[in-house]
PDB file of N, CA and C in Angstrom:
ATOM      1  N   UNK A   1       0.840  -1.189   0.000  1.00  0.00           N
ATOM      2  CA  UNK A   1       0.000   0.000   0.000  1.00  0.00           C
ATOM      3  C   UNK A   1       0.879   1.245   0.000  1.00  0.00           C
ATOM      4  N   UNK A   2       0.182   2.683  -0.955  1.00  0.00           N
ATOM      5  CA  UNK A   2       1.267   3.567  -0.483  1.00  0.00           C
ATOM      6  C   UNK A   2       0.873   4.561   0.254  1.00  0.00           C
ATOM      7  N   UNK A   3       1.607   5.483   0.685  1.00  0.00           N
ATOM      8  CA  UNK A   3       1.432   5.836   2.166  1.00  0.00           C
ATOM      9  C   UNK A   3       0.084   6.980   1.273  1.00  0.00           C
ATOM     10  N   UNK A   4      -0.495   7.442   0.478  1.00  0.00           N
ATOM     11  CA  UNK A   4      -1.328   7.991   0.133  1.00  0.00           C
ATOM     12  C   UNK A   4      -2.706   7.357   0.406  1.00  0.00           C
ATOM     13  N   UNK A   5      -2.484   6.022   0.036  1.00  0.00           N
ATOM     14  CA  UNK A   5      -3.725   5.268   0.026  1.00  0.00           C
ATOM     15  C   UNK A   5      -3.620   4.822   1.464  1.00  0.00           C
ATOM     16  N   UNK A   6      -3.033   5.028   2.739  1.00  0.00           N
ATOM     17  CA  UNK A   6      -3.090   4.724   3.949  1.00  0.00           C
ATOM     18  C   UNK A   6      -3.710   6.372   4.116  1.00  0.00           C
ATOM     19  N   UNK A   7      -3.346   6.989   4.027  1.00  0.00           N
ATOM     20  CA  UNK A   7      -3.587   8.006   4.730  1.00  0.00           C
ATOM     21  C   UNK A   7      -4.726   8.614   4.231  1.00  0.00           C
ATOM     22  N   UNK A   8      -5.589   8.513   3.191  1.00  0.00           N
ATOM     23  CA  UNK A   8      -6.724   8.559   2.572  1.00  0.00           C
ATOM     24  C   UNK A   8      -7.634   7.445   3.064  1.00  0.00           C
ATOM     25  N   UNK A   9      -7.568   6.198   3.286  1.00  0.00           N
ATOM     26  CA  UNK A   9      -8.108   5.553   3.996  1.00  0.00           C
ATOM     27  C   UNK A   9      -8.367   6.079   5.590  1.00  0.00           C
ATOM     28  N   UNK A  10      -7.629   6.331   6.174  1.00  0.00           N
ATOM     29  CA  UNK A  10      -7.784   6.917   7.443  1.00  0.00           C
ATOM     30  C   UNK A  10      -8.320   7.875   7.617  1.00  0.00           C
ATOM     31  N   UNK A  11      -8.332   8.893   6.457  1.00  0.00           N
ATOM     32  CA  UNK A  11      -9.122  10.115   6.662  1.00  0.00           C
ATOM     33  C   UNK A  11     -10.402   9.850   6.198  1.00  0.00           C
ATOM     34  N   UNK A  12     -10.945   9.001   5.319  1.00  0.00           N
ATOM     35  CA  UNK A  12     -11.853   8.396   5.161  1.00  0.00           C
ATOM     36  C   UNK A  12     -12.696   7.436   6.162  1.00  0.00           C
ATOM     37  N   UNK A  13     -11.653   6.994   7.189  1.00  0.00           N
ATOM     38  CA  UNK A  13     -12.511   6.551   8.657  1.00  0.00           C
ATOM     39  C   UNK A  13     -12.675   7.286   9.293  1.00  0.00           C
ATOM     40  N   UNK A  14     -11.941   8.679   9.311  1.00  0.00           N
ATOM     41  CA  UNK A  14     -12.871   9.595  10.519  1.00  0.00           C
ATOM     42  C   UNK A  14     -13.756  10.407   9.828  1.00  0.00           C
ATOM     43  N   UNK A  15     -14.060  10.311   8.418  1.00  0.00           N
ATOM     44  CA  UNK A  15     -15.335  10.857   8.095  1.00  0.00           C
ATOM     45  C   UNK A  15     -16.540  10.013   8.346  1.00  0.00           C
ATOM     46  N   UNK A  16     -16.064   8.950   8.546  1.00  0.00           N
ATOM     47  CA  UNK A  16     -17.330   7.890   8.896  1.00  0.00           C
ATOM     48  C   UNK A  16     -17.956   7.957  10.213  1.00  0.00           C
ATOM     49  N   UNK A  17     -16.195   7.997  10.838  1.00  0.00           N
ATOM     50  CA  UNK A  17     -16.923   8.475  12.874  1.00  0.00           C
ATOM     51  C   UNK A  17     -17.901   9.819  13.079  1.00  0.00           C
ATOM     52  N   UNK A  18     -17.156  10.880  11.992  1.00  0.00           N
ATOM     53  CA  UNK A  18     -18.249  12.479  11.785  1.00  0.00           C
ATOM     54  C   UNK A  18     -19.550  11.565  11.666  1.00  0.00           C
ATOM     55  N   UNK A  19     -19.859  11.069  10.431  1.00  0.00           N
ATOM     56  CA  UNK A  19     -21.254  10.983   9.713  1.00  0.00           C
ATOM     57  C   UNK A  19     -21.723   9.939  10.781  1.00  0.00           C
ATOM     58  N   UNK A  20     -20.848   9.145  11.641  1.00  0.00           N
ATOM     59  CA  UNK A  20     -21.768   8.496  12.486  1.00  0.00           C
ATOM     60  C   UNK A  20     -21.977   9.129  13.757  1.00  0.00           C
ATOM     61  N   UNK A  21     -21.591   9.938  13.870  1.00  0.00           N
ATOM     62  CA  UNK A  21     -21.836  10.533  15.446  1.00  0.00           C
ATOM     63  C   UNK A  21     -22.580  11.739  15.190  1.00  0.00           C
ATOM     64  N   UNK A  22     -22.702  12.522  13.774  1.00  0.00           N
ATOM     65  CA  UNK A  22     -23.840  13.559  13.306  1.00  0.00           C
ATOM     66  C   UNK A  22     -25.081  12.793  13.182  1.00  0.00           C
ATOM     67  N   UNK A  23     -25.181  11.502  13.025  1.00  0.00           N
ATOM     68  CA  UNK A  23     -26.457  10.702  13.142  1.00  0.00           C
ATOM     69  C   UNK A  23     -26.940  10.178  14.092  1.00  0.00           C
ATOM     70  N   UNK A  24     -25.886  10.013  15.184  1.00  0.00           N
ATOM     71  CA  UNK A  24     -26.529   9.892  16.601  1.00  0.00           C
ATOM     72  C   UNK A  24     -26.783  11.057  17.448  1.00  0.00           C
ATOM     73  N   UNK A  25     -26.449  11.673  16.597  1.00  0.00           N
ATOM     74  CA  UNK A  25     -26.971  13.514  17.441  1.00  0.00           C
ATOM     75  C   UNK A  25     -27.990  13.829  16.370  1.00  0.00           C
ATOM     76  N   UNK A  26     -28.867  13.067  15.589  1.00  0.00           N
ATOM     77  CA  UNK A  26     -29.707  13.297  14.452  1.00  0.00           C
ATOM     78  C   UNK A  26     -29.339  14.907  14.154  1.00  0.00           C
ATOM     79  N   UNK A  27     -28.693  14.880  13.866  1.00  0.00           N
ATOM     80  CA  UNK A  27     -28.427  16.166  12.875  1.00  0.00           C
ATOM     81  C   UNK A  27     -28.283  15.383  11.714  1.00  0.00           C
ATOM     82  N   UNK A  28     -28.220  14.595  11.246  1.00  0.00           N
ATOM     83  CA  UNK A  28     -28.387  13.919   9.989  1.00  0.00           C
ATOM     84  C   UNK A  28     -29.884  12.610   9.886  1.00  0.00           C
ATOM     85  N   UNK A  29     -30.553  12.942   9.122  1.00  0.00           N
ATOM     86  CA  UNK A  29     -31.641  11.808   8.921  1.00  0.00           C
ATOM     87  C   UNK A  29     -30.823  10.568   8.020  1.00  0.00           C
ATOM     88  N   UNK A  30     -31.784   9.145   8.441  1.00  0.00           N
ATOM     89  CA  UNK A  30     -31.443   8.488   7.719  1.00  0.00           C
ATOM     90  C   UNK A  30     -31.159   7.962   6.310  1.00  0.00           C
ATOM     91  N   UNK A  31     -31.857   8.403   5.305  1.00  0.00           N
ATOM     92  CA  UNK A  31     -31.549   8.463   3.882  1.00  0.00           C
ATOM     93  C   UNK A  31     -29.840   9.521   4.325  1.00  0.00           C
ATOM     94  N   UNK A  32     -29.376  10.628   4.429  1.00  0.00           N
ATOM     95  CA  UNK A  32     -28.936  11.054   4.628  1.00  0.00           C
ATOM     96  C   UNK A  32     -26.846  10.346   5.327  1.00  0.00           C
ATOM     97  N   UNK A  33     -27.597   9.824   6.605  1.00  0.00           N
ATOM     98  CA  UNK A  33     -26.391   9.217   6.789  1.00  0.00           C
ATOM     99  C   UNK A  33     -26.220   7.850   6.050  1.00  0.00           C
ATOM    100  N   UNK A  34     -27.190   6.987   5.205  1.00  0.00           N
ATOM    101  CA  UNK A  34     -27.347   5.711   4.582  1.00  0.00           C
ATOM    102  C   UNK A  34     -26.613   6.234   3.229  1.00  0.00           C
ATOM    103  N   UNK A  35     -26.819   7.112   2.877  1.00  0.00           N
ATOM    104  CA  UNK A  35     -26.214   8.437   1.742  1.00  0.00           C
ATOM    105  C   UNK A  35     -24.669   8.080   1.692  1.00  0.00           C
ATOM    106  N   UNK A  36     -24.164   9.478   2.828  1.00  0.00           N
ATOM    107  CA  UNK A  36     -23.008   9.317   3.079  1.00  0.00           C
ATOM    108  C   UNK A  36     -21.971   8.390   3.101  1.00  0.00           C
ATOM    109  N   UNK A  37     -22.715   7.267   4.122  1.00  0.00           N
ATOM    110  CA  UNK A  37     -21.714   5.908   4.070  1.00  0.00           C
ATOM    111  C   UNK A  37     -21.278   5.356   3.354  1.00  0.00           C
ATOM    112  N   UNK A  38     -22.593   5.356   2.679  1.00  0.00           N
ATOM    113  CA  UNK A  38     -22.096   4.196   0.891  1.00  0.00           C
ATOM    114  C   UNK A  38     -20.766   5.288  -0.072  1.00  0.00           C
ATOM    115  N   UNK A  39     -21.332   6.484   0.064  1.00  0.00           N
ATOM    116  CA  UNK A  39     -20.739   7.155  -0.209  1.00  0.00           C
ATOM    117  C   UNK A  39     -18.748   6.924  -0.073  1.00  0.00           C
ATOM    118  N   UNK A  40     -18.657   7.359   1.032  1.00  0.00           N
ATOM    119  CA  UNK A  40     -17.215   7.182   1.903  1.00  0.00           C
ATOM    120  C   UNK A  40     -17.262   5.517   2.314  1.00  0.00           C
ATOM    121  N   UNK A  41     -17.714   4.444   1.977  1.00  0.00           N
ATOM    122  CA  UNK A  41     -17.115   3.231   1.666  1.00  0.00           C
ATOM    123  C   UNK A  41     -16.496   2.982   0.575  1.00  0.00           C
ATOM    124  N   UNK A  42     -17.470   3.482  -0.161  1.00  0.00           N
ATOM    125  CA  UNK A  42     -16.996   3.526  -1.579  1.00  0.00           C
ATOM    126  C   UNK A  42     -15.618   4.069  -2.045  1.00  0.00           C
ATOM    127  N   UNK A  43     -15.623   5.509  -1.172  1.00  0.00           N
ATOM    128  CA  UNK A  43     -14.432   5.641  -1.791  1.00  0.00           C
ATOM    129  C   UNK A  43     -13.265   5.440  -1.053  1.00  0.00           C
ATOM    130  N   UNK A  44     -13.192   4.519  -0.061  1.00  0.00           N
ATOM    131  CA  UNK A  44     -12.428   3.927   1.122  1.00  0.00           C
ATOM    132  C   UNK A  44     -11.859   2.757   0.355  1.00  0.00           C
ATOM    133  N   UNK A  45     -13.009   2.370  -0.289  1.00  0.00           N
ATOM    134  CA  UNK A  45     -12.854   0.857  -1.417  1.00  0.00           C
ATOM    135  C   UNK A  45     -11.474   1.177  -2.030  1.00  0.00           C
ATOM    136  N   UNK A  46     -11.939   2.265  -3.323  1.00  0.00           N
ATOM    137  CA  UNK A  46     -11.110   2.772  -4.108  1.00  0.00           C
ATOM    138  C   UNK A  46     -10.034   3.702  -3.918  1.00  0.00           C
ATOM    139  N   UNK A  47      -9.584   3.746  -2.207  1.00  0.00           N
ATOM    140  CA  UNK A  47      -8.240   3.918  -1.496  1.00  0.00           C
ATOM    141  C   UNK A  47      -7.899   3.037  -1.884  1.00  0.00           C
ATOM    142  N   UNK A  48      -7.978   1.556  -1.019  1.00  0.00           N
ATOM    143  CA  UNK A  48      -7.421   0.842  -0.658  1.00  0.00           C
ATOM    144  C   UNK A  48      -7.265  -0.383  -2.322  1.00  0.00           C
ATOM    145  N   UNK A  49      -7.762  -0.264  -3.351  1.00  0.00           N
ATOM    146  CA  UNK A  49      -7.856  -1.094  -4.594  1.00  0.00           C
ATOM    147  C   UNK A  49      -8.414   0.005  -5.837  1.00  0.00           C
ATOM    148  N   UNK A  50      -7.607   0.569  -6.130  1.00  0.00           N
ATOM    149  CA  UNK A  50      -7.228   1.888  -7.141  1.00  0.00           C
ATOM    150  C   UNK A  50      -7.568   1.249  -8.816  1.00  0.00           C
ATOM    151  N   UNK A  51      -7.539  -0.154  -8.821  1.00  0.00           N
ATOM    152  CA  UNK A  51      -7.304  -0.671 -10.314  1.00  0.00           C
ATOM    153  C   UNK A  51      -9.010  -0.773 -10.271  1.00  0.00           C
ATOM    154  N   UNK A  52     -10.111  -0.559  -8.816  1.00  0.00           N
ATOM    155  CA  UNK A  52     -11.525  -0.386  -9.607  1.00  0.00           C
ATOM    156  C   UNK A  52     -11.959   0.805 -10.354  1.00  0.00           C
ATOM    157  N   UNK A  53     -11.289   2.031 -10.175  1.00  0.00           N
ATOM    158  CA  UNK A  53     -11.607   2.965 -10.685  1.00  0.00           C
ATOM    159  C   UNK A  53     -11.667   2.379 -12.014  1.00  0.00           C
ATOM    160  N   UNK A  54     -10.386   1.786 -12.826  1.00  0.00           N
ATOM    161  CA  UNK A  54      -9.924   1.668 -13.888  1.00  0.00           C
ATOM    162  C   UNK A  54     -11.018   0.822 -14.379  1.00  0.00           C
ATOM    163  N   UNK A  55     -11.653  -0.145 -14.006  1.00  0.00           N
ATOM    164  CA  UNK A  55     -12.818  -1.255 -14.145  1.00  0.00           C
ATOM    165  C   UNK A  55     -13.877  -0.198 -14.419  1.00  0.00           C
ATOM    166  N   UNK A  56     -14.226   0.354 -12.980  1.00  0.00           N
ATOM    167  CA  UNK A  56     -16.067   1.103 -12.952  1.00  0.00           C
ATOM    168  C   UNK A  56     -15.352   2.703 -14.544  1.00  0.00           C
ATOM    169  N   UNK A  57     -14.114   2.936 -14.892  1.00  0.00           N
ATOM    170  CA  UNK A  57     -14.297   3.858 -15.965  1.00  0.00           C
ATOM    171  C   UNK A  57     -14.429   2.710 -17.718  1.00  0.00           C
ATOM    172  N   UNK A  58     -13.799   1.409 -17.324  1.00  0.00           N
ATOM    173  CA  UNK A  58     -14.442   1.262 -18.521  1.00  0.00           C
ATOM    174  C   UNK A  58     -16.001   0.579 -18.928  1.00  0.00           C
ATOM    175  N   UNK A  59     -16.144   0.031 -17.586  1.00  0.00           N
ATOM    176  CA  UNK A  59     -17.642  -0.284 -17.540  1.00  0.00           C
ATOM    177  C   UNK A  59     -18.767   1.222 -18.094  1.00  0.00           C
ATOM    178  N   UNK A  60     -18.202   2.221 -17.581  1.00  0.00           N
ATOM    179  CA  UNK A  60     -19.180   3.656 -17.948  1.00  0.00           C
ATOM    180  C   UNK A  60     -18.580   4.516 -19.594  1.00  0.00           C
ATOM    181  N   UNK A  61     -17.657   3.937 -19.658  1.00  0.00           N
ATOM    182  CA  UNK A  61     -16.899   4.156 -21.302  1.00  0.00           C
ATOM    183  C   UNK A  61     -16.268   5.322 -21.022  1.00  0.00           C
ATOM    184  N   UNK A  62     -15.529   5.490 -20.345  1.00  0.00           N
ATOM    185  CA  UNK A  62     -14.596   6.913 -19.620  1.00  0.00           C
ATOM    186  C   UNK A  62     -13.333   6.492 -19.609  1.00  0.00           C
ATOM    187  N   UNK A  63     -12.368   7.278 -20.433  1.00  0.00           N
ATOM    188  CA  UNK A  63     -11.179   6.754 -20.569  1.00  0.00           C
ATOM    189  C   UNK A  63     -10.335   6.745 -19.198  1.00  0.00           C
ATOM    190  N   UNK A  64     -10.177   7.374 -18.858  1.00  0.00           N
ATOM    191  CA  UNK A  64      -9.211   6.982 -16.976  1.00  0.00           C
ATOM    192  C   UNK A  64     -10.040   6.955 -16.364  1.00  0.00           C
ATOM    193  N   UNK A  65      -9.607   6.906 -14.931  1.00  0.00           N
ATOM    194  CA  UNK A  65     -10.366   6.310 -13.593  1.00  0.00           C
ATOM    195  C   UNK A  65     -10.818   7.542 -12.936  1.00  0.00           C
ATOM    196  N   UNK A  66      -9.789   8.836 -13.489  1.00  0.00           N
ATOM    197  CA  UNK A  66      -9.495   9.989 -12.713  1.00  0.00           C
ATOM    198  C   UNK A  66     -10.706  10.435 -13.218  1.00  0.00           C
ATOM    199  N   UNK A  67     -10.852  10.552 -14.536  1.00  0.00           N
ATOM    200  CA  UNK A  67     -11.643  11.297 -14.836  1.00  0.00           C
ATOM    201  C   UNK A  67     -13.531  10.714 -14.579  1.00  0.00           C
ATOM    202  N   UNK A  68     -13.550   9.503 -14.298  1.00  0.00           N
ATOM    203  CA  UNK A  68     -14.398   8.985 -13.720  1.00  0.00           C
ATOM    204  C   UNK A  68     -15.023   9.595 -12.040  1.00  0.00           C
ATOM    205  N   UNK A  69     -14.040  10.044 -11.636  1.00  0.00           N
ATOM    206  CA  UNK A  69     -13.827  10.571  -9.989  1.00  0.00           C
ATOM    207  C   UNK A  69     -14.117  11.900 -10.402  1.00  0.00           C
ATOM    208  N   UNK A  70     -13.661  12.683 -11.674  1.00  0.00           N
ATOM    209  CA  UNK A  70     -13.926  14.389 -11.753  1.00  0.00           C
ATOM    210  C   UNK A  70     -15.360  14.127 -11.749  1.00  0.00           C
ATOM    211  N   UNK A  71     -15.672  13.343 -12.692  1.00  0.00           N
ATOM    212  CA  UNK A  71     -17.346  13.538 -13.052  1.00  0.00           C
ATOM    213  C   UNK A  71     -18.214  13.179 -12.075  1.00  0.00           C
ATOM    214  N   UNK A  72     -17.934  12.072 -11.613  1.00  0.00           N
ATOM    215  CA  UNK A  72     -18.873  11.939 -10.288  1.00  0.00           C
ATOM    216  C   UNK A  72     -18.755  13.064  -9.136  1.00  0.00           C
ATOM    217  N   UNK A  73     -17.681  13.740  -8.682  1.00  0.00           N
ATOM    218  CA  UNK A  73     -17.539  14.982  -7.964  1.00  0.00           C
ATOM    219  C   UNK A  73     -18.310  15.925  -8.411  1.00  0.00           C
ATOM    220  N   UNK A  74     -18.093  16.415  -9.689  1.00  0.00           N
ATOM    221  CA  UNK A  74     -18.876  17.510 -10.649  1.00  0.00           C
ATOM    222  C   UNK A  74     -20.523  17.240 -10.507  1.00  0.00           C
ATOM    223  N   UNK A  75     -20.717  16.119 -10.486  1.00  0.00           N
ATOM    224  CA  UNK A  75     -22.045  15.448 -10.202  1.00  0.00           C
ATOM    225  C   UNK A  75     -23.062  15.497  -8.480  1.00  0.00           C
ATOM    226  N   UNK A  76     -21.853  15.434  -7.583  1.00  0.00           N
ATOM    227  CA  UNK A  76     -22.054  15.968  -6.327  1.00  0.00           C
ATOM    228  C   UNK A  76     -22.076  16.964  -5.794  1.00  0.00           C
ATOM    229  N   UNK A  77     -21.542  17.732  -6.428  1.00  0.00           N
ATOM    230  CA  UNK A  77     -21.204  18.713  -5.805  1.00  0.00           C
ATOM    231  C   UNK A  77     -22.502  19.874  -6.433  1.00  0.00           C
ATOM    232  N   UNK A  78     -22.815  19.934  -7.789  1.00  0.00           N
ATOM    233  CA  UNK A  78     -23.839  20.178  -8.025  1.00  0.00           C
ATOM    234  C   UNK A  78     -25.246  19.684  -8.082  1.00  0.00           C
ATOM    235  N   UNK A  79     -25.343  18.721  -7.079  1.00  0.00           N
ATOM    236  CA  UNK A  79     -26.275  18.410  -6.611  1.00  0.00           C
ATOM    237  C   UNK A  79     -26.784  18.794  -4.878  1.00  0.00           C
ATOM    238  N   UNK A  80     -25.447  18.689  -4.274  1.00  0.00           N
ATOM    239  CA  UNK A  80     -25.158  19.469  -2.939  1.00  0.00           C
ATOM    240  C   UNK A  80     -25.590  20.850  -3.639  1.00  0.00           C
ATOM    241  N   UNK A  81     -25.069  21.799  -4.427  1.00  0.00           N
ATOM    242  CA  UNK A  81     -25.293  23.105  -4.604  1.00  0.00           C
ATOM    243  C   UNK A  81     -27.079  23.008  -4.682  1.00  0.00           C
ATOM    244  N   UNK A  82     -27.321  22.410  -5.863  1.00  0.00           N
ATOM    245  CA  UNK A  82     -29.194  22.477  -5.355  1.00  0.00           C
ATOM    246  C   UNK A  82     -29.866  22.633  -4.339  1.00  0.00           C
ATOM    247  N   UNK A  83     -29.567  20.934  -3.618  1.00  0.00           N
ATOM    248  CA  UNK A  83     -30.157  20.831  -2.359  1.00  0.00           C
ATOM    249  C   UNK A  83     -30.246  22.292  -1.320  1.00  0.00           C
ATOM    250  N   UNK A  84     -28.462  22.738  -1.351  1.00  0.00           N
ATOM    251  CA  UNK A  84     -28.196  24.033  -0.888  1.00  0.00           C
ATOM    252  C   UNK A  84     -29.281  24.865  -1.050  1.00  0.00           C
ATOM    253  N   UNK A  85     -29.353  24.937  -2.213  1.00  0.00           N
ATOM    254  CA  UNK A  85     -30.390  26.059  -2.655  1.00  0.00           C
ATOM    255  C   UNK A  85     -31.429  26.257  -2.413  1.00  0.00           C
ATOM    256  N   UNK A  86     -32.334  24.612  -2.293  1.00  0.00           N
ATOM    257  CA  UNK A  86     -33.702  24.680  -1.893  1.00  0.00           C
ATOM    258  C   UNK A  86     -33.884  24.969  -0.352  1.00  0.00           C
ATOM    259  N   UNK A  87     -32.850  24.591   0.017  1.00  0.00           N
ATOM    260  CA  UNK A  87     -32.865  25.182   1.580  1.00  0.00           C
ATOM    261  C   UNK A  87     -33.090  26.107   2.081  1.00  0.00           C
ATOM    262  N   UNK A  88     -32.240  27.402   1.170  1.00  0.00           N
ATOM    263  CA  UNK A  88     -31.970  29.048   1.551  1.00  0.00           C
ATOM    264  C   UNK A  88     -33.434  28.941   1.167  1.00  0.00           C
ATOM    265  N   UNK A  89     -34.332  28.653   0.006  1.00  0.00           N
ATOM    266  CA  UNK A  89     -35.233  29.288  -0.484  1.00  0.00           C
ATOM    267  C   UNK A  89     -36.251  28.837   0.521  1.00  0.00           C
ATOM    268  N   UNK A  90     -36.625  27.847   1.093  1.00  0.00           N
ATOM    269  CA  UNK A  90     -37.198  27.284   1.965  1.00  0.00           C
ATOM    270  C   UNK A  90     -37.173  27.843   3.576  1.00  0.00           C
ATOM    271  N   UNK A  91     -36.029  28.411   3.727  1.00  0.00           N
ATOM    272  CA  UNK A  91     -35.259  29.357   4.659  1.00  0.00           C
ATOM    273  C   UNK A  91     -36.271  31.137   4.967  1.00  0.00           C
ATOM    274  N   UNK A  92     -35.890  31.437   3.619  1.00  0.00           N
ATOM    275  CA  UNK A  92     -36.582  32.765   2.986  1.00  0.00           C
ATOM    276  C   UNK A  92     -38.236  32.724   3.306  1.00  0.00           C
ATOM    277  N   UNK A  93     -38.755  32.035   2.735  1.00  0.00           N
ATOM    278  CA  UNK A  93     -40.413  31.524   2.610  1.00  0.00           C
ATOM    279  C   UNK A  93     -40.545  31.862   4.785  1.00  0.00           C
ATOM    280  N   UNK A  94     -39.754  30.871   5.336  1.00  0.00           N
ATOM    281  CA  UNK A  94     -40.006  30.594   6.641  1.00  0.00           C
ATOM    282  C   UNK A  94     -39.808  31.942   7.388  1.00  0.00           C
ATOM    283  N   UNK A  95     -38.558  33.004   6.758  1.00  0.00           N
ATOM    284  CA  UNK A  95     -38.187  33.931   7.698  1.00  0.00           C
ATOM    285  C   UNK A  95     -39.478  35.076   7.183  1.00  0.00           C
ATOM    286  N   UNK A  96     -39.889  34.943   6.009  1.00  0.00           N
ATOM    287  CA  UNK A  96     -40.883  35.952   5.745  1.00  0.00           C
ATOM    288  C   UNK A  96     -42.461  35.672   6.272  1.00  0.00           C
ATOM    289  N   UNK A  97     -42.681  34.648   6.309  1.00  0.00           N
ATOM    290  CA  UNK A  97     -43.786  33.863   6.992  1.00  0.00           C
ATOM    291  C   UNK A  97     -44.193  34.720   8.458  1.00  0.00           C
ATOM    292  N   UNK A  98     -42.994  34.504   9.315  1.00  0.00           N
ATOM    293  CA  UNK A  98     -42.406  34.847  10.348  1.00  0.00           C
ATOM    294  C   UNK A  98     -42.775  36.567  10.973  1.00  0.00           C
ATOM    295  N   UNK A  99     -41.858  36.885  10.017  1.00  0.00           N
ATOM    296  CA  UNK A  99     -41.926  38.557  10.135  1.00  0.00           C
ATOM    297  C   UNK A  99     -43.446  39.010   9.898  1.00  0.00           C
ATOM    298  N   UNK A 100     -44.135  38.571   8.713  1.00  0.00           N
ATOM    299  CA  UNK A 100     -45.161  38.788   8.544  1.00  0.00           C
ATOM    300  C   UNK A 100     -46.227  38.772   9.555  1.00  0.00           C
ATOM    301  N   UNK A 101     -46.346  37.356  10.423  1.00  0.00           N
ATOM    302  CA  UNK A 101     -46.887  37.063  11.694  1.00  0.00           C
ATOM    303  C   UNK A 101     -46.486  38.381  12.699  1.00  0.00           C
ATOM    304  N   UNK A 102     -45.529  38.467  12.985  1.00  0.00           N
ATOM    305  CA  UNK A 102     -44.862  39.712  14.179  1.00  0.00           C
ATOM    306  C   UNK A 102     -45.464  40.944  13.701  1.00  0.00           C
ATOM    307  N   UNK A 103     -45.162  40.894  12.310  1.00  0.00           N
ATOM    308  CA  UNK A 103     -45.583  42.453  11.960  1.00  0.00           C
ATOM    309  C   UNK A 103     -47.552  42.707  12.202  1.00  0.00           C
ATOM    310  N   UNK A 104     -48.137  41.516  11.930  1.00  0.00           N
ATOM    311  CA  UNK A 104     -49.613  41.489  12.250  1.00  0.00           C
ATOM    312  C   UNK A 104     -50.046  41.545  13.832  1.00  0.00           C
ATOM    313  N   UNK A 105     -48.988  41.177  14.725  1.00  0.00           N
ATOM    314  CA  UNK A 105     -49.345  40.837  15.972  1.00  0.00           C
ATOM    315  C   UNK A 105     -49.319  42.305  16.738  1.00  0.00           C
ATOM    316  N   UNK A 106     -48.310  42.975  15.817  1.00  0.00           N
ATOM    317  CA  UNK A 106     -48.011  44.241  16.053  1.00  0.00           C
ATOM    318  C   UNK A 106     -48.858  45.549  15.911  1.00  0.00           C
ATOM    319  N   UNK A 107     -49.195  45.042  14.845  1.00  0.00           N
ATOM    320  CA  UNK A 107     -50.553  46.074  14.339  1.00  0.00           C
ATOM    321  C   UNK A 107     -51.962  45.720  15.230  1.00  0.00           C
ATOM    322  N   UNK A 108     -51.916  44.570  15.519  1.00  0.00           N
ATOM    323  CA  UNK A 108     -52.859  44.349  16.262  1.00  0.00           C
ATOM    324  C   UNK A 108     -53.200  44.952  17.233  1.00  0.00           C
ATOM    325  N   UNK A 109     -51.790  44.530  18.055  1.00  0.00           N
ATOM    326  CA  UNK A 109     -51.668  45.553  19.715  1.00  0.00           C
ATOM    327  C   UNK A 109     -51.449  46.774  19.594  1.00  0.00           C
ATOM    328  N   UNK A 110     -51.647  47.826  18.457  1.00  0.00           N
ATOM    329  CA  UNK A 110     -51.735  48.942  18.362  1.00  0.00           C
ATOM    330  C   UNK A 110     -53.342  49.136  17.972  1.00  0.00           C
TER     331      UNK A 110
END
């Protein structure tokens, strides 16, 4: 093994202790931490046995492994950015909801 793929493995087990101890403090739901794991097994896998990249890129018809790893990142990460998004907007809706209520409660007691 080389000391990259040790030390990527390892940092890859304490993302697992995070995602498991953010799920026993449910700050993470289950789809969520069931998510993650597969997630960071997966790529714990492909620490520790590097020649699957090379397999799962020609199984998907992608010439390197690397570039198999850009696209799936590119793929996460703008999907994290969504999710992100529906949040703030979901966020917005709630804080205006909000104000709106105060501002009526206000007029009221006047």
């Amino acid at each position: 093994m080389l000391t990259i793929q040790i030390v990527g493995f390892i940092g890859i087990l304490l993302i697992l202790v995070i995602v498991l101890s953010r799920f026993k403090k449910k700050q993470l739901s289950l789809f969520e931490f069931i998510s993650w794991t597969i997630l960071w097994i997966f790529l714990g896998l492909l620490a520790i046995f590097p020649s699957l990249m090379m397999d799962l890129a020609r199984l998907l018809g992608v010439g390197r492994g690397v570039d198999v790893i850009i696209y799936i990142a590119l793929f996460l990460i703008f999907y994290l950015i969504f999710k992100i998004n529906i949040r703030m907007e979901k966020m917005d809706q709630d804080i205006t909801k909000i104000v709106k209520e105060v501002a009526l409660r206000e007029i009221k007691k006047k």
